[in-house]
PDB file of N, CA and C in Angstrom:
ATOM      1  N   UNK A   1    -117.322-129.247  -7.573  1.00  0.00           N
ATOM      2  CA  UNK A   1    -117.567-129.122  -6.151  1.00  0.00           C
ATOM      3  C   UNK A   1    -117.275-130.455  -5.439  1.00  0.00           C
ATOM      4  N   UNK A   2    -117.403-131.549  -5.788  1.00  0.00           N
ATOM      5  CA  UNK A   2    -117.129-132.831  -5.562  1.00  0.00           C
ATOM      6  C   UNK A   2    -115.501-132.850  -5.442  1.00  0.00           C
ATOM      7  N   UNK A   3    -115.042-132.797  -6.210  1.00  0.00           N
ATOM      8  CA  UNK A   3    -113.276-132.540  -5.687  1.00  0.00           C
ATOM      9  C   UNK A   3    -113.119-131.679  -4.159  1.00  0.00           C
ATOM     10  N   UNK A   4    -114.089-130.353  -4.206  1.00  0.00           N
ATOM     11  CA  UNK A   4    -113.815-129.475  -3.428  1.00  0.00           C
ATOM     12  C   UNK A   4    -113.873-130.474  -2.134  1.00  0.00           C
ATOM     13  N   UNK A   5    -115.084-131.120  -1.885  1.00  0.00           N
ATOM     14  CA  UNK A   5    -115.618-131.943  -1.080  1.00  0.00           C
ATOM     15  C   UNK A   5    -114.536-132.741  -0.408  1.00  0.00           C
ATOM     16  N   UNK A   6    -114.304-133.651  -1.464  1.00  0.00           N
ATOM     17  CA  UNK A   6    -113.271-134.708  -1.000  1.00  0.00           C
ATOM     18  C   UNK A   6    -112.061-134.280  -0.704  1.00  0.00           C
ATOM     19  N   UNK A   7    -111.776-133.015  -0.863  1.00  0.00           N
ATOM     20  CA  UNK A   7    -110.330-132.377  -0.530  1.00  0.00           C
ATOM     21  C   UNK A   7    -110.914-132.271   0.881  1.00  0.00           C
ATOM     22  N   UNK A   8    -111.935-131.478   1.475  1.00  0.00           N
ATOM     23  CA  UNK A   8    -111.899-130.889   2.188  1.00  0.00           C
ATOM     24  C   UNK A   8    -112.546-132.374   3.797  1.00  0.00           C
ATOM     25  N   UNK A   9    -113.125-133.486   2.966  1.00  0.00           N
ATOM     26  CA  UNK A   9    -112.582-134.565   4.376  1.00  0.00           C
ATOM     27  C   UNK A   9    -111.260-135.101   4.123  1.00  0.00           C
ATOM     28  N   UNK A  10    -110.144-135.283   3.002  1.00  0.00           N
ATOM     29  CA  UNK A  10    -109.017-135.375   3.622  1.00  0.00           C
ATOM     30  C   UNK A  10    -108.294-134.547   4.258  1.00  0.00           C
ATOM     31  N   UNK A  11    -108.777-133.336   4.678  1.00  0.00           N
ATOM     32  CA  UNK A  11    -107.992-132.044   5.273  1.00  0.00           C
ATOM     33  C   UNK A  11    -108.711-132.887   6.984  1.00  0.00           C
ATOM     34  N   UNK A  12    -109.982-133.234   7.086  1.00  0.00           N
ATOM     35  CA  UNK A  12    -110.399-133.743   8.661  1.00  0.00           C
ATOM     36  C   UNK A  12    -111.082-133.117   8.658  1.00  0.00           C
ATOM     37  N   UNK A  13    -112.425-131.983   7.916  1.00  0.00           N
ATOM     38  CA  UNK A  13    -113.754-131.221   8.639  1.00  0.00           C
ATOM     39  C   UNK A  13    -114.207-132.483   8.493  1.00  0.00           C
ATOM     40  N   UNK A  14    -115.649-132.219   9.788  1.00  0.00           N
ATOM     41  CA  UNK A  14    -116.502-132.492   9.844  1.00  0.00           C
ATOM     42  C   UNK A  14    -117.423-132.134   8.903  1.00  0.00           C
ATOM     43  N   UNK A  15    -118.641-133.006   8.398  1.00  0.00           N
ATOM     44  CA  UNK A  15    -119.838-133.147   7.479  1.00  0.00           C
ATOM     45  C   UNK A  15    -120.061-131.914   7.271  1.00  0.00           C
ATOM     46  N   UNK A  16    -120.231-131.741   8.921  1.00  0.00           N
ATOM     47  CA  UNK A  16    -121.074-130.306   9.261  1.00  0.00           C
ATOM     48  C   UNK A  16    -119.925-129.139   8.337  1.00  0.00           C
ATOM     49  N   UNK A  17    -119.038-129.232   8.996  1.00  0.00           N
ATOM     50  CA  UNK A  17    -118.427-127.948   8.146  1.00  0.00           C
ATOM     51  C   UNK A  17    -118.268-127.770   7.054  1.00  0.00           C
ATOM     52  N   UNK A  18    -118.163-129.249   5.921  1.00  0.00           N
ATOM     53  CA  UNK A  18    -118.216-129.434   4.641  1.00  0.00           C
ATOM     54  C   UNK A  18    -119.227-128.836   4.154  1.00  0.00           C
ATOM     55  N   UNK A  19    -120.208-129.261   4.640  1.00  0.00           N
ATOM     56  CA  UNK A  19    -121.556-128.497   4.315  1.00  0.00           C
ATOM     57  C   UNK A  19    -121.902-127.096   4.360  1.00  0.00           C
ATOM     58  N   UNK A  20    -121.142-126.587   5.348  1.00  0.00           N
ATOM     59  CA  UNK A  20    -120.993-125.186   5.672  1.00  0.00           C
ATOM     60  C   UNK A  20    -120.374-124.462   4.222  1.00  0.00           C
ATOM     61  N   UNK A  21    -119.187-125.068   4.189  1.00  0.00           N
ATOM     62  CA  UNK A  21    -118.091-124.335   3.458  1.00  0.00           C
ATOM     63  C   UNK A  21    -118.667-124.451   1.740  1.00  0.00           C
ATOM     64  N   UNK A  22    -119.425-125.766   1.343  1.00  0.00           N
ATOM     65  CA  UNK A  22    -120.027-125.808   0.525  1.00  0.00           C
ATOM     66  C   UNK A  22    -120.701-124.795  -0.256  1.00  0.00           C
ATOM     67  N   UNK A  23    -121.411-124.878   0.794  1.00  0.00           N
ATOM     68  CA  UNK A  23    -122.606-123.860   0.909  1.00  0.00           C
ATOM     69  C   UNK A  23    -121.754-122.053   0.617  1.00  0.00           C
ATOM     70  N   UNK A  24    -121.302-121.805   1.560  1.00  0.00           N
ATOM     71  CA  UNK A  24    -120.421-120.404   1.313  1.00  0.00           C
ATOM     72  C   UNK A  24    -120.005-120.238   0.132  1.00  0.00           C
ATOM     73  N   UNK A  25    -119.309-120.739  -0.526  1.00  0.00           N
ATOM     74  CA  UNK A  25    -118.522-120.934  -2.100  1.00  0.00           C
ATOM     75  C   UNK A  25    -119.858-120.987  -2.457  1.00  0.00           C
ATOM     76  N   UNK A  26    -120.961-121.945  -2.547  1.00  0.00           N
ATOM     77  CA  UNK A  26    -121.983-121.630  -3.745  1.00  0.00           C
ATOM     78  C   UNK A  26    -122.632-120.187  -3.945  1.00  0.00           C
ATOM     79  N   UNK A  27    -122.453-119.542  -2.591  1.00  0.00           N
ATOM     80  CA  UNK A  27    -123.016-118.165  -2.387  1.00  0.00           C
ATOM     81  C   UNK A  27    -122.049-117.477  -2.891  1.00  0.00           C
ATOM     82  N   UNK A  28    -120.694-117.530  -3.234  1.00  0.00           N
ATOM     83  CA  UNK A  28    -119.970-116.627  -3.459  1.00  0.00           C
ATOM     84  C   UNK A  28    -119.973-116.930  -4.898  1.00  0.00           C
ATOM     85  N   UNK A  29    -119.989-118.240  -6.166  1.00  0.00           N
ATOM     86  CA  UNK A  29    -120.047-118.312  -7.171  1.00  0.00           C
ATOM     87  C   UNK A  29    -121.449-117.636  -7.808  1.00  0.00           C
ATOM     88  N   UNK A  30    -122.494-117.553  -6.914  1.00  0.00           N
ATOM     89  CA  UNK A  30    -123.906-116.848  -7.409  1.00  0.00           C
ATOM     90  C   UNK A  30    -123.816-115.327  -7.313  1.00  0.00           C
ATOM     91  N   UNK A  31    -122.776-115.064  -6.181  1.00  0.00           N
ATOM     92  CA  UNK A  31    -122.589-113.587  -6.438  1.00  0.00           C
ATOM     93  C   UNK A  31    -121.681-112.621  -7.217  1.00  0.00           C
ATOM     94  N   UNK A  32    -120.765-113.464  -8.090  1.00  0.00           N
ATOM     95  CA  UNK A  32    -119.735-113.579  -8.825  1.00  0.00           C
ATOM     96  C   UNK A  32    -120.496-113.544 -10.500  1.00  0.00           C
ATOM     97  N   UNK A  33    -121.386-114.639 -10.403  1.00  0.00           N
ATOM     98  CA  UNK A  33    -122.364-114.702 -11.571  1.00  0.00           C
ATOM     99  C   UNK A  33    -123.367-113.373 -11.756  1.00  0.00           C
ATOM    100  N   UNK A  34    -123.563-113.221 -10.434  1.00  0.00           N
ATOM    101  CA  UNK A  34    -124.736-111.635 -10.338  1.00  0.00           C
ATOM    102  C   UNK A  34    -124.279-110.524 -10.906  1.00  0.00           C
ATOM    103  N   UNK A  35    -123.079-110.440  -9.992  1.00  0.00           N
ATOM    104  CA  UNK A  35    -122.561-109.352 -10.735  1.00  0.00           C
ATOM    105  C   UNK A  35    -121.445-108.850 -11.356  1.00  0.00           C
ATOM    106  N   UNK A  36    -120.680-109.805 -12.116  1.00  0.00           N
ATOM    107  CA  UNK A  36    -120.200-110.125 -13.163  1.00  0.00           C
ATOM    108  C   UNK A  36    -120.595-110.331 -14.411  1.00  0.00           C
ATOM    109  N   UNK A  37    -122.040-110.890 -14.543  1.00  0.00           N
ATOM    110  CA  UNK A  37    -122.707-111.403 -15.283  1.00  0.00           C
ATOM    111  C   UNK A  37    -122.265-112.208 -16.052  1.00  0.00           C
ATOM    112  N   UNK A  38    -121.550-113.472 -15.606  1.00  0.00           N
ATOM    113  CA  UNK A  38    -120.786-114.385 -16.173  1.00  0.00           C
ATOM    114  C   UNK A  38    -121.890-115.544 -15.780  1.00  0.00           C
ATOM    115  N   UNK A  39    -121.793-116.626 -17.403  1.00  0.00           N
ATOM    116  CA  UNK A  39    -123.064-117.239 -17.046  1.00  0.00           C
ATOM    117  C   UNK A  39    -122.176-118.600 -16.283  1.00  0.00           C
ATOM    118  N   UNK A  40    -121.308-118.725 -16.434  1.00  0.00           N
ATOM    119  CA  UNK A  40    -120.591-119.871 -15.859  1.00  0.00           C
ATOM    120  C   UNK A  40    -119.295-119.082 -14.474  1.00  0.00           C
ATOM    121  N   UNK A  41    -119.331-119.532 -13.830  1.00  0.00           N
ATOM    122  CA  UNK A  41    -117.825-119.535 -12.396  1.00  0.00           C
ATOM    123  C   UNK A  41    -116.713-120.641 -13.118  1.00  0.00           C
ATOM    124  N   UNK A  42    -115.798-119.599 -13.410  1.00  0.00           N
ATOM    125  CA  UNK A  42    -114.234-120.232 -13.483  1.00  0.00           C
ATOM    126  C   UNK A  42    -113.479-119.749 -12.447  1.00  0.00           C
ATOM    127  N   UNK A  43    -113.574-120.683 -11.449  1.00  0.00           N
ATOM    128  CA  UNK A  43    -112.398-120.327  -9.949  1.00  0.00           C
ATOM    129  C   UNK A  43    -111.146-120.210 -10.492  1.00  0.00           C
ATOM    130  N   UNK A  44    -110.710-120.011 -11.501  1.00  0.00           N
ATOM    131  CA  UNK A  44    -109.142-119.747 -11.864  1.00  0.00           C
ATOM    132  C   UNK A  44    -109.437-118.415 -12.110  1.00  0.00           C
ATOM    133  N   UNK A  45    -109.993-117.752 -12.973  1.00  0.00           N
ATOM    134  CA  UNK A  45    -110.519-116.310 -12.570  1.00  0.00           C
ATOM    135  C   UNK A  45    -110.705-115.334 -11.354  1.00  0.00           C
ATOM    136  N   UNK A  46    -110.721-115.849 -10.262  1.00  0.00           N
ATOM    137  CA  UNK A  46    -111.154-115.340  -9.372  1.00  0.00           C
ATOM    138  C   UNK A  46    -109.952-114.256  -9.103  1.00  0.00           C
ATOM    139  N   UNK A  47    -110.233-113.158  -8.829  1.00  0.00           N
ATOM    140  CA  UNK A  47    -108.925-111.957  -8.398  1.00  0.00           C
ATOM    141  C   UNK A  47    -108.894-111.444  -7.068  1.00  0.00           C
ATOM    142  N   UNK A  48    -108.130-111.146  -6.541  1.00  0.00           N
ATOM    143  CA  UNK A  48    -108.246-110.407  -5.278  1.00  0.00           C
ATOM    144  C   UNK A  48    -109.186-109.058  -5.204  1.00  0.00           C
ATOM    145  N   UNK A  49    -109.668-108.423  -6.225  1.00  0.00           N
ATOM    146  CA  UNK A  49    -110.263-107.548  -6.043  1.00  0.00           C
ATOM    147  C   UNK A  49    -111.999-108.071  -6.056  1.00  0.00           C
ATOM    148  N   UNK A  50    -112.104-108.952  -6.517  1.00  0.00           N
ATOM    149  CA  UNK A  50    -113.560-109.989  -6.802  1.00  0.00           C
ATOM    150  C   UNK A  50    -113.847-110.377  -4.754  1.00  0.00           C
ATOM    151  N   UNK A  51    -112.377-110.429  -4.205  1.00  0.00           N
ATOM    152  CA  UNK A  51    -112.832-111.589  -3.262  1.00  0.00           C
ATOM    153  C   UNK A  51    -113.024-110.133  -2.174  1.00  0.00           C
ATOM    154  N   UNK A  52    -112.205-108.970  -2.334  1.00  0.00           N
ATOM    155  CA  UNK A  52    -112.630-107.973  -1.279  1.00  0.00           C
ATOM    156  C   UNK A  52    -113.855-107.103  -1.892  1.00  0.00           C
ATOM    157  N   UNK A  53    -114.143-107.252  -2.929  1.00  0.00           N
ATOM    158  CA  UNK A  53    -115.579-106.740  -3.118  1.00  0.00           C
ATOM    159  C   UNK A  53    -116.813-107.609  -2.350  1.00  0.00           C
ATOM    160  N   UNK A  54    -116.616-108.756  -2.394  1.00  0.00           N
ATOM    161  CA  UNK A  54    -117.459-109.854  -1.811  1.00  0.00           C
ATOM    162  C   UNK A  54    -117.501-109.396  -0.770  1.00  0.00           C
ATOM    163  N   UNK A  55    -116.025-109.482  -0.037  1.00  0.00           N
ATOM    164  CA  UNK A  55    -116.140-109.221   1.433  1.00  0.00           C
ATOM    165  C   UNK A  55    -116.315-107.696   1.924  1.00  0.00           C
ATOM    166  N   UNK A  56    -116.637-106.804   1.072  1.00  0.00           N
ATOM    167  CA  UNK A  56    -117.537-106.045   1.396  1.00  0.00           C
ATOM    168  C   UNK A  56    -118.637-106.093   1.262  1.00  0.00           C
ATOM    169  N   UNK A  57    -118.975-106.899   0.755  1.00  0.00           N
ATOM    170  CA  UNK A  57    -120.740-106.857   0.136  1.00  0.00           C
ATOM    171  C   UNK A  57    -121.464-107.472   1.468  1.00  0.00           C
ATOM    172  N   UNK A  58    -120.072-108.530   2.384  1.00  0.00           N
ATOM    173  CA  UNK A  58    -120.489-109.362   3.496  1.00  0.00           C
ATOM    174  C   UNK A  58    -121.041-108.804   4.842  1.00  0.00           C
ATOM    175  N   UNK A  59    -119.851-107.892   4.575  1.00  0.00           N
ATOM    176  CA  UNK A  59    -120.280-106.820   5.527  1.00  0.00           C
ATOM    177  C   UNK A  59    -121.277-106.046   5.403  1.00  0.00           C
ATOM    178  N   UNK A  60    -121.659-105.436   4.621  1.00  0.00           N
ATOM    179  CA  UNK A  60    -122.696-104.208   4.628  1.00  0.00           C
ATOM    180  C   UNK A  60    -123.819-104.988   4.416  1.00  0.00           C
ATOM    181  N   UNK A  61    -124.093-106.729   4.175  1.00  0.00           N
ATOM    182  CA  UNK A  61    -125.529-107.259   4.735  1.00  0.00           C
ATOM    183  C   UNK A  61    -125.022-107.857   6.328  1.00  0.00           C
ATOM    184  N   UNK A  62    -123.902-107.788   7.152  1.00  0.00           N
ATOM    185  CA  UNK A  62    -123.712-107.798   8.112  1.00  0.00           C
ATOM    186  C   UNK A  62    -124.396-106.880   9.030  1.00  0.00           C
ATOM    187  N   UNK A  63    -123.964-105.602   8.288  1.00  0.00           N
ATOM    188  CA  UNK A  63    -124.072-104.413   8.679  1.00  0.00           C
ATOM    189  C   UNK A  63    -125.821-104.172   9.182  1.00  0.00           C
ATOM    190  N   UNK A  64    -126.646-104.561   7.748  1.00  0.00           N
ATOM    191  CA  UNK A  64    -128.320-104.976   7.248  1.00  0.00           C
ATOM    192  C   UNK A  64    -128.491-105.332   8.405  1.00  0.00           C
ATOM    193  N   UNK A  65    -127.844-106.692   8.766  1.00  0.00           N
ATOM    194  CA  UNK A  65    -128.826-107.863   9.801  1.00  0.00           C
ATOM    195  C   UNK A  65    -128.591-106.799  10.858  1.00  0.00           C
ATOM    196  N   UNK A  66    -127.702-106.667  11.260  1.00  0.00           N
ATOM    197  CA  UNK A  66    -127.455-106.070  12.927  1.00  0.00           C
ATOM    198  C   UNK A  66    -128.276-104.826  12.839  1.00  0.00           C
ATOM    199  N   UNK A  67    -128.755-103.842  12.206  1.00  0.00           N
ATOM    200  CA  UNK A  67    -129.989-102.784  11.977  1.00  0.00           C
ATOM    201  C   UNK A  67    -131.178-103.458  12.192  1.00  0.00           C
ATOM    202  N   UNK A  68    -131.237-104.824  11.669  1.00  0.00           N
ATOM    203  CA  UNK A  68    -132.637-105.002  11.360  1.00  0.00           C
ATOM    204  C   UNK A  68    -133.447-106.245  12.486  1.00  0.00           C
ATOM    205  N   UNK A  69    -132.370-106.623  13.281  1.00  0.00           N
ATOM    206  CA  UNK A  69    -131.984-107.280  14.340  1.00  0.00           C
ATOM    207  C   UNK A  69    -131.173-107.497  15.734  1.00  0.00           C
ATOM    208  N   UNK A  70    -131.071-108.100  16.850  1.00  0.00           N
ATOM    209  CA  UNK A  70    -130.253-108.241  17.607  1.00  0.00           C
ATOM    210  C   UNK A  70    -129.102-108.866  16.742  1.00  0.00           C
ATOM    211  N   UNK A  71    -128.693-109.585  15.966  1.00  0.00           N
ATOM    212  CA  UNK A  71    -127.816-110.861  15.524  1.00  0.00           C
ATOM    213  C   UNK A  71    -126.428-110.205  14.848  1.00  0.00           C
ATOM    214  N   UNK A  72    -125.598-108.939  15.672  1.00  0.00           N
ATOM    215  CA  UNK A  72    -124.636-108.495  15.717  1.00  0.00           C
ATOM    216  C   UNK A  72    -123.724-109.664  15.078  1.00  0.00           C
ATOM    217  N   UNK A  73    -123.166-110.235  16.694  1.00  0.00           N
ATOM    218  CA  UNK A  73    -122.052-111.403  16.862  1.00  0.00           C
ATOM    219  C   UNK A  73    -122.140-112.691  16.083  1.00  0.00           C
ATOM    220  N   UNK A  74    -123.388-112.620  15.526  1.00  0.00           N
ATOM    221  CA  UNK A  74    -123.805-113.871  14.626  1.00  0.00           C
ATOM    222  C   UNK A  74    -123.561-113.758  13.098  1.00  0.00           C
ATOM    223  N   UNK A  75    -123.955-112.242  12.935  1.00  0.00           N
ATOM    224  CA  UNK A  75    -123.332-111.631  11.063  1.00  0.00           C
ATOM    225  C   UNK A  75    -122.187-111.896  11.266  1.00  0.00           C
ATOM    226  N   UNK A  76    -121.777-111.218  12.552  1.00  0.00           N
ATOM    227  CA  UNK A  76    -119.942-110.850  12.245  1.00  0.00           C
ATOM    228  C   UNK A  76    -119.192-112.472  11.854  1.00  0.00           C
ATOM    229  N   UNK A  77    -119.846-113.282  12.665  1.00  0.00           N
ATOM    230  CA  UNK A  77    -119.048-114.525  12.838  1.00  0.00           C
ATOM    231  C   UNK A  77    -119.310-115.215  11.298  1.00  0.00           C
ATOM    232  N   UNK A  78    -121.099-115.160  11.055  1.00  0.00           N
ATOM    233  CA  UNK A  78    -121.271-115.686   9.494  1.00  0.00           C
ATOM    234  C   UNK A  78    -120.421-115.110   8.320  1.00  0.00           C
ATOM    235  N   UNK A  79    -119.714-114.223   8.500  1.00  0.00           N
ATOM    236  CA  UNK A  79    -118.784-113.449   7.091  1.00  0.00           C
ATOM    237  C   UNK A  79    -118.002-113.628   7.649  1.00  0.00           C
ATOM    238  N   UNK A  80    -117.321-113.823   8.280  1.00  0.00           N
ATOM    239  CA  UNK A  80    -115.544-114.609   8.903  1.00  0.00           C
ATOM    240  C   UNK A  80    -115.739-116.048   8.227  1.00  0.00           C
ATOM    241  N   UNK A  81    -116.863-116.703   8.637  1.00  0.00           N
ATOM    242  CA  UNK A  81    -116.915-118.336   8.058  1.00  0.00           C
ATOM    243  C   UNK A  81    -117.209-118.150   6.811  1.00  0.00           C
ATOM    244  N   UNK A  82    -118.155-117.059   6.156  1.00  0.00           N
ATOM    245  CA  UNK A  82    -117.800-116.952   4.371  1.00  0.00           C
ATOM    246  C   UNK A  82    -116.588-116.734   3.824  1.00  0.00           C
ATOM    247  N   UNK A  83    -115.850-116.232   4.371  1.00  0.00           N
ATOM    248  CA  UNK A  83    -114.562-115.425   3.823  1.00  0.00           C
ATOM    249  C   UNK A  83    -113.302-116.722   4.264  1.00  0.00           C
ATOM    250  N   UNK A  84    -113.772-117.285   5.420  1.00  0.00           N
ATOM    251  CA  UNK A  84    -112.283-118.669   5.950  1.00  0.00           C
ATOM    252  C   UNK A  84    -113.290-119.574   4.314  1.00  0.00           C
ATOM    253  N   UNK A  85    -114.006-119.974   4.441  1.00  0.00           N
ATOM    254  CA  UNK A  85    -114.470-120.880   3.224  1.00  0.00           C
ATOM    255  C   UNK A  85    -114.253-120.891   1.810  1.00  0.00           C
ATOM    256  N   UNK A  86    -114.062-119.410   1.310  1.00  0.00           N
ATOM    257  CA  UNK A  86    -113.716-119.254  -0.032  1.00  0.00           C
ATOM    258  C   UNK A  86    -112.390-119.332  -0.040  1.00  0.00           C
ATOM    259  N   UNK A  87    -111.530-118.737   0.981  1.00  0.00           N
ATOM    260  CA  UNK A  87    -110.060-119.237   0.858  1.00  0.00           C
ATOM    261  C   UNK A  87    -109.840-120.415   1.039  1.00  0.00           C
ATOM    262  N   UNK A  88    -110.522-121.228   1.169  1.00  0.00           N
ATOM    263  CA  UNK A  88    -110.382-122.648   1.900  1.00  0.00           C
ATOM    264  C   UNK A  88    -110.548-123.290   0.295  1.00  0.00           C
ATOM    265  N   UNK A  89    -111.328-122.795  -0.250  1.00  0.00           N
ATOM    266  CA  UNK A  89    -111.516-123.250  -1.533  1.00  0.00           C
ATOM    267  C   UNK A  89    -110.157-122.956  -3.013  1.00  0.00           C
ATOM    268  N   UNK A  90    -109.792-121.911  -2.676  1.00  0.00           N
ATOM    269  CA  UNK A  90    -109.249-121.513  -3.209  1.00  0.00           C
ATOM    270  C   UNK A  90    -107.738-122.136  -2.726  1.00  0.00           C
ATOM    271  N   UNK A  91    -107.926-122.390  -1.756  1.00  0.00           N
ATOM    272  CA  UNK A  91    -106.458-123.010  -1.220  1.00  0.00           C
ATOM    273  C   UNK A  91    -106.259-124.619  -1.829  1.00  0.00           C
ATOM    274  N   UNK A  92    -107.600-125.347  -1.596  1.00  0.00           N
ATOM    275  CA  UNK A  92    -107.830-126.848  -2.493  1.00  0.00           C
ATOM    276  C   UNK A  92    -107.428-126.735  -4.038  1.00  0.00           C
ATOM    277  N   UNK A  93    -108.119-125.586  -4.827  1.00  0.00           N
ATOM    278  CA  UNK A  93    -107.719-125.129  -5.630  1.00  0.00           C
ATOM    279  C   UNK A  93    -106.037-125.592  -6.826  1.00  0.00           C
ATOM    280  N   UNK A  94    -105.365-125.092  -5.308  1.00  0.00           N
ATOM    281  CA  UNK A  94    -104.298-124.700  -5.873  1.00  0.00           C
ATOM    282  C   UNK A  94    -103.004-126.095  -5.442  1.00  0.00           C
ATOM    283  N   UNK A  95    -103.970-126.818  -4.494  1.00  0.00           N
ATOM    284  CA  UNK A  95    -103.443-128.634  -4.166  1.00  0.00           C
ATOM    285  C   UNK A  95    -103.690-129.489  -4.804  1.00  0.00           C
TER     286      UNK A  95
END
């Protein structure tokens, strides 16, 4: 994650977004581990069908919050910034 890091202030985010994007990827390697049941995350593994299962999974607790709350425009926007973050990772990845 430390590589991820330092890739991602020579790209120019801010702390703040480092932290953001951090954060997203750790949520997506814990949900990868969940239900995969892989005790370790190898990001070379990762498949396109892993990353649109995720991003359904994003949605339908998108889906959760906005039932269970006003915070529509706020899910929608939090799973756009999960989903720009894991490609973001995956894009360092491959630099």
């Amino acid at each position: 994650m430390e590589n991820y890091k330092n890739w991602l202030f020579q790209e120019g985010k801010s702390e703040h977004t480092i932290t953001s994007y951090i954060s997203a990827v750790i949520s997506f390697q814990e949900w990868c581990k969940k239900n995969y049941h892989e005790e370790h995350f190898d990001p070379a593994t990762i498949t396109a069908l892993e990353l649109q299962e995720y991003k359904n999974y994003l949605i339908n607790e998108a889906t959760y919050v906005t039932r269970s709350n006003h915070r529509k425009n706020k899910a929608a926007e939090e799973k756009r910034y999960a989903i720009t973050s894991i490609r973001t990772f995956i894009k360092a990845l491959k630099s």
